[in-house]
Protein backbone atom coordinates (compact mmCIF):
# COMPACT_ATOMS: atom_id res chain seq x y z
CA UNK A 1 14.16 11.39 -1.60
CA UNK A 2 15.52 8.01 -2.62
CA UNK A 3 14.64 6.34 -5.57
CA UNK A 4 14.60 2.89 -5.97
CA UNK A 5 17.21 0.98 -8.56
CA UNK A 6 15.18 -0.45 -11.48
CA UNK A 7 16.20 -3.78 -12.62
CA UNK A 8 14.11 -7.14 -14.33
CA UNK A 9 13.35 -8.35 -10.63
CA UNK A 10 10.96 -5.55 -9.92
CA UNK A 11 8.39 -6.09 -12.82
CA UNK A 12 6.15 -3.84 -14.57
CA UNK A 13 2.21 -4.06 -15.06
CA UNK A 14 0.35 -3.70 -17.74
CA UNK A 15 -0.48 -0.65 -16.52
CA UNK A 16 2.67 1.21 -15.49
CA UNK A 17 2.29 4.03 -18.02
CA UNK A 18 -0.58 4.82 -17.29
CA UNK A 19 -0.06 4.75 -13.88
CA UNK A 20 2.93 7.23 -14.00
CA UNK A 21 0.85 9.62 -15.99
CA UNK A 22 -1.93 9.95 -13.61
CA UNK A 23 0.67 11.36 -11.62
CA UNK A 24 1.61 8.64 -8.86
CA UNK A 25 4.18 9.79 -6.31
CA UNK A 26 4.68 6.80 -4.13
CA UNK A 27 5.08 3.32 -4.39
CA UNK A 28 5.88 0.26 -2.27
CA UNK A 29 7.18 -3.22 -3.12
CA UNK A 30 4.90 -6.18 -3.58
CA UNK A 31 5.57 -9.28 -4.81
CA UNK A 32 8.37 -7.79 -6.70
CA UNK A 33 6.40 -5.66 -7.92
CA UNK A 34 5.60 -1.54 -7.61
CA UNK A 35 2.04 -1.07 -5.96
CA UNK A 36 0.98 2.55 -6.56
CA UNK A 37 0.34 3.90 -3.06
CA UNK A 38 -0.17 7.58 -3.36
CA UNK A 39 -1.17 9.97 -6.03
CA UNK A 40 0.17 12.58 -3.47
CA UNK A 41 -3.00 13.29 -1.59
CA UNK A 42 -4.30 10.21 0.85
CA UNK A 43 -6.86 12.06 2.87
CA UNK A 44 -8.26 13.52 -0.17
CA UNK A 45 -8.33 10.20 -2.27
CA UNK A 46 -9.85 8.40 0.88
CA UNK A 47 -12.62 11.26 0.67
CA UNK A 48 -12.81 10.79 -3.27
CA UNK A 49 -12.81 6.71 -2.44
CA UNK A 50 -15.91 6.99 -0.54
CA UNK A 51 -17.73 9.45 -2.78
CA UNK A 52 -17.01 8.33 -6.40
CA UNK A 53 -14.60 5.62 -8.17
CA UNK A 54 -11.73 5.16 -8.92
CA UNK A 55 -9.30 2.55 -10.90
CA UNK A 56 -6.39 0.57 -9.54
CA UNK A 57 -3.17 -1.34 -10.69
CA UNK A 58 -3.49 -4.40 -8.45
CA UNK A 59 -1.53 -6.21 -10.38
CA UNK A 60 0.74 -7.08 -7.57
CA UNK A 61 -1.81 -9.61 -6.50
CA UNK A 62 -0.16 -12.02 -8.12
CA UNK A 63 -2.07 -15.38 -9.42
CA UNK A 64 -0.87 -18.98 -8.44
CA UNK A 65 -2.50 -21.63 -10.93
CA UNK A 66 -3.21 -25.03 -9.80
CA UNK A 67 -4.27 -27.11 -12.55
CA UNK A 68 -5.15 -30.61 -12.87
CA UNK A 69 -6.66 -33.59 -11.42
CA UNK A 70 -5.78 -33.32 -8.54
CA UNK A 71 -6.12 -29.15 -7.96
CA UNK A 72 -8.97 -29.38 -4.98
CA UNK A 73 -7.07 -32.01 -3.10
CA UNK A 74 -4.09 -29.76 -3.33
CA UNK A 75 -5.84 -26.35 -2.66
CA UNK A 76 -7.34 -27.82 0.41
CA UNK A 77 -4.07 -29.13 2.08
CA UNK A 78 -2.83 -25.46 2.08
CA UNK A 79 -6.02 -24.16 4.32
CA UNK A 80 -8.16 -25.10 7.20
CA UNK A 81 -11.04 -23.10 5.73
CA UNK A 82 -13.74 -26.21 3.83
CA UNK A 83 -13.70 -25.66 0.06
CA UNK A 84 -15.63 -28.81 0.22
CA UNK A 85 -18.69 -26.77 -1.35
CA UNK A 86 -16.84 -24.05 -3.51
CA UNK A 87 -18.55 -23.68 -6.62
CA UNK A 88 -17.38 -22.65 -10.34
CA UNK A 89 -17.06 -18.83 -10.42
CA UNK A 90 -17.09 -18.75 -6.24
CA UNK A 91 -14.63 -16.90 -4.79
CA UNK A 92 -13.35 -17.57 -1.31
CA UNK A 93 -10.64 -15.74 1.50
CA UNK A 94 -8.78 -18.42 2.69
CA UNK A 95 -5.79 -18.21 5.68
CA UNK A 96 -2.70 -20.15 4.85
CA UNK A 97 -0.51 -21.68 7.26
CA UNK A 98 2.77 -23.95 7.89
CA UNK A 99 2.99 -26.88 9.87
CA UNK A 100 2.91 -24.87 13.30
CA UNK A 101 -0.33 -22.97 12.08
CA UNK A 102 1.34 -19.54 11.02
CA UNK A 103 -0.07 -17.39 8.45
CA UNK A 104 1.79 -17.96 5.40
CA UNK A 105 -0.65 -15.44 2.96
CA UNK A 106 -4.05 -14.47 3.41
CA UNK A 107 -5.19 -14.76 -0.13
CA UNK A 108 -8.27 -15.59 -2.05
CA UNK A 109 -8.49 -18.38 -3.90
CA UNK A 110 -11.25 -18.85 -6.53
CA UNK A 111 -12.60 -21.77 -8.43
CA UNK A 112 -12.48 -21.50 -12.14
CA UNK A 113 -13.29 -25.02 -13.00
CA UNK A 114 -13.38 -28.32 -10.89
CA UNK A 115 -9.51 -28.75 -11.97
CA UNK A 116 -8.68 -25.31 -11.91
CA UNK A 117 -7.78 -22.83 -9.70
CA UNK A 118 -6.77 -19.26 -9.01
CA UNK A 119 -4.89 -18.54 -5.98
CA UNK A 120 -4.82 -14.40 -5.92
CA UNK A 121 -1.89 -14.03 -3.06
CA UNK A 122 -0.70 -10.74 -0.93
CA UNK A 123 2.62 -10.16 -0.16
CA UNK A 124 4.87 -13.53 0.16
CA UNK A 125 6.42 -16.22 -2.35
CA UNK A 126 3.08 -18.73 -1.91
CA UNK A 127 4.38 -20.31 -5.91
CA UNK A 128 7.13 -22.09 -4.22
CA UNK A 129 4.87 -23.49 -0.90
CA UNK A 130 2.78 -24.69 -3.49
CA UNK A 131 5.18 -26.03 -6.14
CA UNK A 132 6.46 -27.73 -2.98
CA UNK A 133 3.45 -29.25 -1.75
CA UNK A 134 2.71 -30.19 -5.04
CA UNK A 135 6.03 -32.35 -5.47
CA UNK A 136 6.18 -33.69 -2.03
CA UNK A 137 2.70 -34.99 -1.88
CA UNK A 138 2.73 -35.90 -5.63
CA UNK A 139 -0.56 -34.48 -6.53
CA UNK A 140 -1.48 -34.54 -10.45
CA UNK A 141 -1.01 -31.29 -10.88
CA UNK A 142 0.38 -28.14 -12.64
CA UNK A 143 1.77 -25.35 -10.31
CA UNK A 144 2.52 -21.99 -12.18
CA UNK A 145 1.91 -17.74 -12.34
CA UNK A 146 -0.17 -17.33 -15.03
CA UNK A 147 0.15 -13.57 -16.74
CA UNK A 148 -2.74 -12.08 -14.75
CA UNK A 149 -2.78 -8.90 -13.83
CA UNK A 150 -5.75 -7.61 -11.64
CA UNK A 151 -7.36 -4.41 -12.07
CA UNK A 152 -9.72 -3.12 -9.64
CA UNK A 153 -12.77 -0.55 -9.91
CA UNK A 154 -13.72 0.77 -6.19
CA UNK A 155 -15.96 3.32 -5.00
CA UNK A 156 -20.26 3.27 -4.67
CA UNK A 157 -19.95 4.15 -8.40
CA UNK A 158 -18.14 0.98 -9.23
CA UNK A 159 -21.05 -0.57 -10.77
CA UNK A 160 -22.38 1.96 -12.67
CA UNK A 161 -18.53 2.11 -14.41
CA UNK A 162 -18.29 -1.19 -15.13
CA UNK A 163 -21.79 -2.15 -16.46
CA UNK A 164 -20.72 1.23 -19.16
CA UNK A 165 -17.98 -0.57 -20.27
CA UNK A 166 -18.85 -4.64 -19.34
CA UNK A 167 -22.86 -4.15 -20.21
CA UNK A 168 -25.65 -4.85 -17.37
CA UNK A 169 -24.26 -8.28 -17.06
CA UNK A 170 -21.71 -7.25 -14.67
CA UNK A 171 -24.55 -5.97 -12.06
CA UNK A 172 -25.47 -9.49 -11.58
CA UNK A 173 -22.77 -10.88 -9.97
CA UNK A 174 -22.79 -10.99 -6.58
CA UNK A 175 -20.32 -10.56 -4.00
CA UNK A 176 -16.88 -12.92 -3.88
CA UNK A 177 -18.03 -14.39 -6.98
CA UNK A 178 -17.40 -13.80 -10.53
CA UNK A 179 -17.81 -14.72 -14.27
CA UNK A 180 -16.36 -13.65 -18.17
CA UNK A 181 -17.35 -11.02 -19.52
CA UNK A 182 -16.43 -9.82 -23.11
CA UNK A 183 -13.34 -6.56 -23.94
CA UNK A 184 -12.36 -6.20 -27.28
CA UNK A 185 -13.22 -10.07 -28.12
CA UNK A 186 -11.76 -11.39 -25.35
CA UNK A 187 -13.02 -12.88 -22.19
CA UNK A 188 -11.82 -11.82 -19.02
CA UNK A 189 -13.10 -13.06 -15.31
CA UNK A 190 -14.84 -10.15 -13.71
CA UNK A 191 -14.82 -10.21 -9.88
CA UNK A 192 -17.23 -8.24 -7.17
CA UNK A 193 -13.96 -8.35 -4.45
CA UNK A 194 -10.96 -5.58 -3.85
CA UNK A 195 -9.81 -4.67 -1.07
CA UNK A 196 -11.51 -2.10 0.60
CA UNK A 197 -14.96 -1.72 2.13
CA UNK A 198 -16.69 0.99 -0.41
CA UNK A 199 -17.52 -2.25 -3.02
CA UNK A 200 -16.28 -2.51 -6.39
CA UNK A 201 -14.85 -5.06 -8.57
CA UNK A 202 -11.60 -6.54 -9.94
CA UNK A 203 -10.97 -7.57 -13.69
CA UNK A 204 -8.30 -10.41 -14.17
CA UNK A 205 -6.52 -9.16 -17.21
CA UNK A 206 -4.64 -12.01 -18.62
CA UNK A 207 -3.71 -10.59 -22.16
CA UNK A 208 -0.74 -7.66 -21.66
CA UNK A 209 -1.96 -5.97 -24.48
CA UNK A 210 -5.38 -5.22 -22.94
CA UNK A 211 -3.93 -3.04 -20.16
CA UNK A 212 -4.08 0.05 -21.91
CA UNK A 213 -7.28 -0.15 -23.95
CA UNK A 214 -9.08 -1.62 -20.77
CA UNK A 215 -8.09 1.75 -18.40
CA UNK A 216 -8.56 3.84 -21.11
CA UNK A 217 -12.01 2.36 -21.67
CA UNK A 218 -12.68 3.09 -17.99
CA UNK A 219 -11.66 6.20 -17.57
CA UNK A 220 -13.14 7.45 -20.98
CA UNK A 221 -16.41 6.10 -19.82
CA UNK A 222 -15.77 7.19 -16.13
CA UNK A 223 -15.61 11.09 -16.79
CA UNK A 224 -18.77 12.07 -15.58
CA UNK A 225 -18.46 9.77 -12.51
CA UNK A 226 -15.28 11.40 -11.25
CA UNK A 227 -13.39 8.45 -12.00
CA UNK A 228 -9.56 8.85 -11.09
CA UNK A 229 -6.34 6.44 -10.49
CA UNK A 230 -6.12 5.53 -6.84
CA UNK A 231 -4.85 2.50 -5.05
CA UNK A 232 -5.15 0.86 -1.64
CA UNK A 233 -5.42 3.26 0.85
CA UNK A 234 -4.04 3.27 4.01
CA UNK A 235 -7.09 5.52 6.34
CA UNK A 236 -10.13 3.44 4.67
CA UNK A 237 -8.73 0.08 5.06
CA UNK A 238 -7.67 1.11 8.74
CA UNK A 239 -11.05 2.31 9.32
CA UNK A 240 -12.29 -1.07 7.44
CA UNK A 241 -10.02 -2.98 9.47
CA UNK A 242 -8.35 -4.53 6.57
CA UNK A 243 -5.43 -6.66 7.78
CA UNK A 244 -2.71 -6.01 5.70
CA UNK A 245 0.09 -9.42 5.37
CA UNK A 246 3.37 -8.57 6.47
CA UNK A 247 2.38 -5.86 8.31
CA UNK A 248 -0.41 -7.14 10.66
CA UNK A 249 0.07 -10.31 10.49
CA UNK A 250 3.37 -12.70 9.80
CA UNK A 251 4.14 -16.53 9.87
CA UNK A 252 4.36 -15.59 13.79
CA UNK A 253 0.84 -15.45 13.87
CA UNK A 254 -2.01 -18.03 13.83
CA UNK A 255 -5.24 -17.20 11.88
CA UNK A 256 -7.63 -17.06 15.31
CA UNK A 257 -4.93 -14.34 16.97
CA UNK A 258 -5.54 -12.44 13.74
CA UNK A 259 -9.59 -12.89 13.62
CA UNK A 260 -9.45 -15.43 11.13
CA UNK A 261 -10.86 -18.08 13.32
CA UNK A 262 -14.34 -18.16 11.31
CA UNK A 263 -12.25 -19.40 8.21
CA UNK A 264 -10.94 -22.31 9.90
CA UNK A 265 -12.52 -26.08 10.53
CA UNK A 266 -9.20 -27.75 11.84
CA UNK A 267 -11.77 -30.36 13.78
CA UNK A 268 -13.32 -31.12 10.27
CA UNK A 269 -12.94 -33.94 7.88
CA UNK A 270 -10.54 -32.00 6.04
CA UNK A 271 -7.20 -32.23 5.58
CA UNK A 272 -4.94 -29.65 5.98
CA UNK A 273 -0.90 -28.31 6.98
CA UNK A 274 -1.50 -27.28 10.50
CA UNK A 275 -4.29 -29.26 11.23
CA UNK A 276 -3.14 -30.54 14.53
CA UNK A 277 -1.70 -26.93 15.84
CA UNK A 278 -4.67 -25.03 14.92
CA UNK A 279 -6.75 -27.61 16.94
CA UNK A 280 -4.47 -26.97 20.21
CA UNK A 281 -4.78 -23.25 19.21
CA UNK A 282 -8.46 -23.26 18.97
CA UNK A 283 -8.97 -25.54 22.27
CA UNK A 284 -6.54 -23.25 24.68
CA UNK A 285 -7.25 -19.75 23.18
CA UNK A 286 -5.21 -17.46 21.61
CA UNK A 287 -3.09 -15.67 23.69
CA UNK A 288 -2.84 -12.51 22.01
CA UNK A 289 -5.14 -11.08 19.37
CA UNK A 290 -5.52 -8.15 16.87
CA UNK A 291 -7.50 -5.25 17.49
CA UNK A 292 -8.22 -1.76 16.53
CA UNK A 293 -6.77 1.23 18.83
CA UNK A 294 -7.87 4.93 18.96
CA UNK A 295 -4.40 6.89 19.33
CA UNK A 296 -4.89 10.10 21.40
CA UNK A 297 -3.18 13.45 20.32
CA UNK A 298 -2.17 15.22 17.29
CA UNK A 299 -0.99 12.99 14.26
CA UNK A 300 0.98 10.01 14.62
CA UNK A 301 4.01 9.52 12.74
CA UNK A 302 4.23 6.86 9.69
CA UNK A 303 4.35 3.71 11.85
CA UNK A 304 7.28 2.05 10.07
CA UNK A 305 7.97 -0.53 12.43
CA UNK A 306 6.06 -1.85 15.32
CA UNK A 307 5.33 0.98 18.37
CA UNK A 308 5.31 -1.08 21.61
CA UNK A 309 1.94 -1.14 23.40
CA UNK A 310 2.12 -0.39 27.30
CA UNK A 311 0.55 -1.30 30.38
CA UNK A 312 -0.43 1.26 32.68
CA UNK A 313 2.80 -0.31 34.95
CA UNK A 314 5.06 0.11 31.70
CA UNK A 315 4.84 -3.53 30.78
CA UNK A 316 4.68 -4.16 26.74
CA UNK A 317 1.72 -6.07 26.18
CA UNK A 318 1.08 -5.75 22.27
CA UNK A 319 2.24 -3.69 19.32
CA UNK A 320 0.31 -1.20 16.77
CA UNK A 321 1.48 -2.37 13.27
CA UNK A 322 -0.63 0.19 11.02
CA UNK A 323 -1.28 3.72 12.19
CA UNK A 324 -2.69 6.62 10.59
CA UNK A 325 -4.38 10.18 10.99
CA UNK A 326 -8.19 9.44 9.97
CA UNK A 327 -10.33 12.80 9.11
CA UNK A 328 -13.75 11.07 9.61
CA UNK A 329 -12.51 9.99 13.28
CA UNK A 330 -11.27 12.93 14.07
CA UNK A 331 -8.53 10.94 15.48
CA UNK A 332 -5.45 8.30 14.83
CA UNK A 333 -6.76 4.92 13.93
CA UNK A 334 -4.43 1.91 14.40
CA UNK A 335 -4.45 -1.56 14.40
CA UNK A 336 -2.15 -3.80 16.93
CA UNK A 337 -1.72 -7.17 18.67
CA UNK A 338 -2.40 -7.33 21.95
CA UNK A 339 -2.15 -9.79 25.01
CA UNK A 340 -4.37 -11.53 26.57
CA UNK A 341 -5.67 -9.51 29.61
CA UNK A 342 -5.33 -6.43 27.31
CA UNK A 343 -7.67 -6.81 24.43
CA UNK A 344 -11.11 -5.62 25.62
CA UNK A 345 -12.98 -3.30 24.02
CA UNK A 346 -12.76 0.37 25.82
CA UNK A 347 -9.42 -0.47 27.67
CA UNK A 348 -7.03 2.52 27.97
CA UNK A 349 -3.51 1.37 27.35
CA UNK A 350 -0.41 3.31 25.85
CA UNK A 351 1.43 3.35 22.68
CA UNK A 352 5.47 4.50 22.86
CA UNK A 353 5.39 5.73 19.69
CA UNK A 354 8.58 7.75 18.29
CA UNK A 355 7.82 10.75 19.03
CA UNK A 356 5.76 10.57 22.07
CA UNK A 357 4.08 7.78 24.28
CA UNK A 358 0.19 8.16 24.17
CA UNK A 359 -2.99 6.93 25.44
CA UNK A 360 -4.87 5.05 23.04
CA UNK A 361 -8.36 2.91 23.64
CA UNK A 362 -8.54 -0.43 22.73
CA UNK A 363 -11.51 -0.77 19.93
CA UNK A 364 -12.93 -3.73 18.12
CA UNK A 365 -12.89 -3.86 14.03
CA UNK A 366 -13.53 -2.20 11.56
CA UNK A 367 -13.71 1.13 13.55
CA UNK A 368 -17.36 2.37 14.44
CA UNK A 369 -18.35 5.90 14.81
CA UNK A 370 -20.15 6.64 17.94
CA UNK A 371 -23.75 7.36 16.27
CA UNK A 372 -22.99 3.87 14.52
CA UNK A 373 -21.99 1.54 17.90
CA UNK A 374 -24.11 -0.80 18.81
CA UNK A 375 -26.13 -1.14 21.87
């Protein structure tokens, strides 16, 4: 195996120790940072994921303050979703694009105060976009990273951690929004949001010292609930059909080919970077779009890079981008772009994956067992 070179560009967390001595044995690069991605079992963690609870270093998710007079003006330029009635404490998933409407980060941005905002990125450099937004349209305001580091608590037994170590406040907030709650005398902004589709919560830990004493607090408080360290994980947010930046979804692609078109208003009063290309996107169509895909045969490989998607006349219309052996589908799960022409539901087309090409059907998102479809 090949271990990556350690050096000051690829920072720690305030959780790293703790991390390595629940026994992680993979990560990947985020942000510059190392997101735990496997504690060496990922069909059993999905299993334990959708049972029980478990804690996560998220602290990848880096935080880009805006701050100042002038911080809802600014915020709004960088999406076409409407902030215009975002509330204190409110949390919201906003798509970010350039000037030709490509996805520059799908993050989630939440309002702290009417001058201050969090914007909670994935996986690309959004601090210099802003700082250079913020300089170009001379807005009255601060652009910075604060020293946040996110912690999420996921699993149906979220709740029941948190309010042990938070108190019962913590079972009244309600989803995407969030408030401060009290750790060892200090106030940190509580969240019901992560990312992945069993519920749970995310603690924005802004003092360094607190890592420790906050997952040790968890997990002494946990024991009974079968709390364990876990991260993102790749089945469950397949299955959830959680798009994953950089992966799914690039500057390439506009927010309606990647089902993001119910976050955007471009023919609103608001103004934002992309307006006019997300209007001529919306108007014509999209001409390709992401779906989910049901990959026939025995397990795929680790999709690495994109597998070309095939017409039944060997004609690439798409790509899968995530791919992966799910045990409650009895099946490999994926999720691709595909062209127009190609994208309905129930469509048989083929994926030329390394090892073999195979049949896969075209499925909507998040995946649906059959007793679960709709009529």
């Amino acid at each position: 195996m090949t271990n990556i070179a350690l050096s000051r560009r690829l920072r720690g967390t305030p959780f790293t120790r703790r991390v390595e001595e629940a026994g992680v044995a993979a990560y990947t690069v985020y942000n510059h940072m190392l997101l735990p991605a496997s504690f060496g079992d990922p069909e059993g963690e999905c299993a334990h994921l959708k049972e029980h609870v478990q804690v996560w270093d998220v602290a990848v998710e880096r935080q880009v303050e805006v701050f100042g007079p002038d911080a809802e003006k600014m915020v709004q330029l960088m999406t076409p979703r409407d902030l215009g009635k975002a509330e204190v404490n409110q949390c919201f998933y906003i798509p970010m694009v350039d000037e030709r409407g490509g996805m520059l980060n799908d993050p989630v941005a939440i309002k702290l105060a009417p001058d201050r905002f969090w914007i909670s990125i994935a996986d690309s450099d959004v601090l210099y976009w802003a700082k250079g937004l913020a300089y170009g349209f001379r807005f009255e305001v601060e652009v910075f990273e604060p020293d946040v580091s996110p912690l999420a608590v996921q699993g149906p037994k979220a709740e029941t951690l948190m309010a042990r170590v938070f108190g019962d406040a913590v079972r009244d907030i309600r989803f995407f929004r969030g408030r401060h709650l009290s750790f060892e005398g200090r106030d940190l902004f509580v969240a019901r949001s992560g990312y992945s589709k069993q519920g749970g919560f995310e603690i924005y830990v802004d003092d360094f010292d607190l890592g420790e004493p906050l997952w040790d607090a968890l997990f002494a408080a946990g024991e009974d609930l079968s709390v364990r360290a876990g991260g993102p994980n790749l089945i469950e947010r397949i299955e959830g059909g959680l798009l994953s930046y950089g992966n799914d979804m690039t500057r390439e692609n506009t927010p309606y080919e990647c089902g993001l078109g119910r976050f955007c208003d471009p023919w609103g009063s608001i103004g934002c970077v992309g307006r006019d290309a997300l209007i001529r996107v919306e108007r014509d169509g999209p001409s390709r779009v992401i779906r989910g895909l049901r990959i026939h045969g025995e397990r795929v490989p680790p999709c690495r890079t994109p597998w070309p998607i095939l017409s039944d006349g060997g004609e690439r219309v798409g790509q899968v981008t995530s791919a992966v052996w799910s045990p409650a589908f009895d099946t490999n799960v994926a999720i691709g772009m595909l062209d127009r022409g190609y994208w309905e539901p129930g469509r048989t087309v083929w994926i030329d994956a390394p090892d073999e090409t195979r049949p896969a059907e075209v499925t909507t998102l998040p995946f649906e067992k059959p007793d679960e479809q709709r009529g």
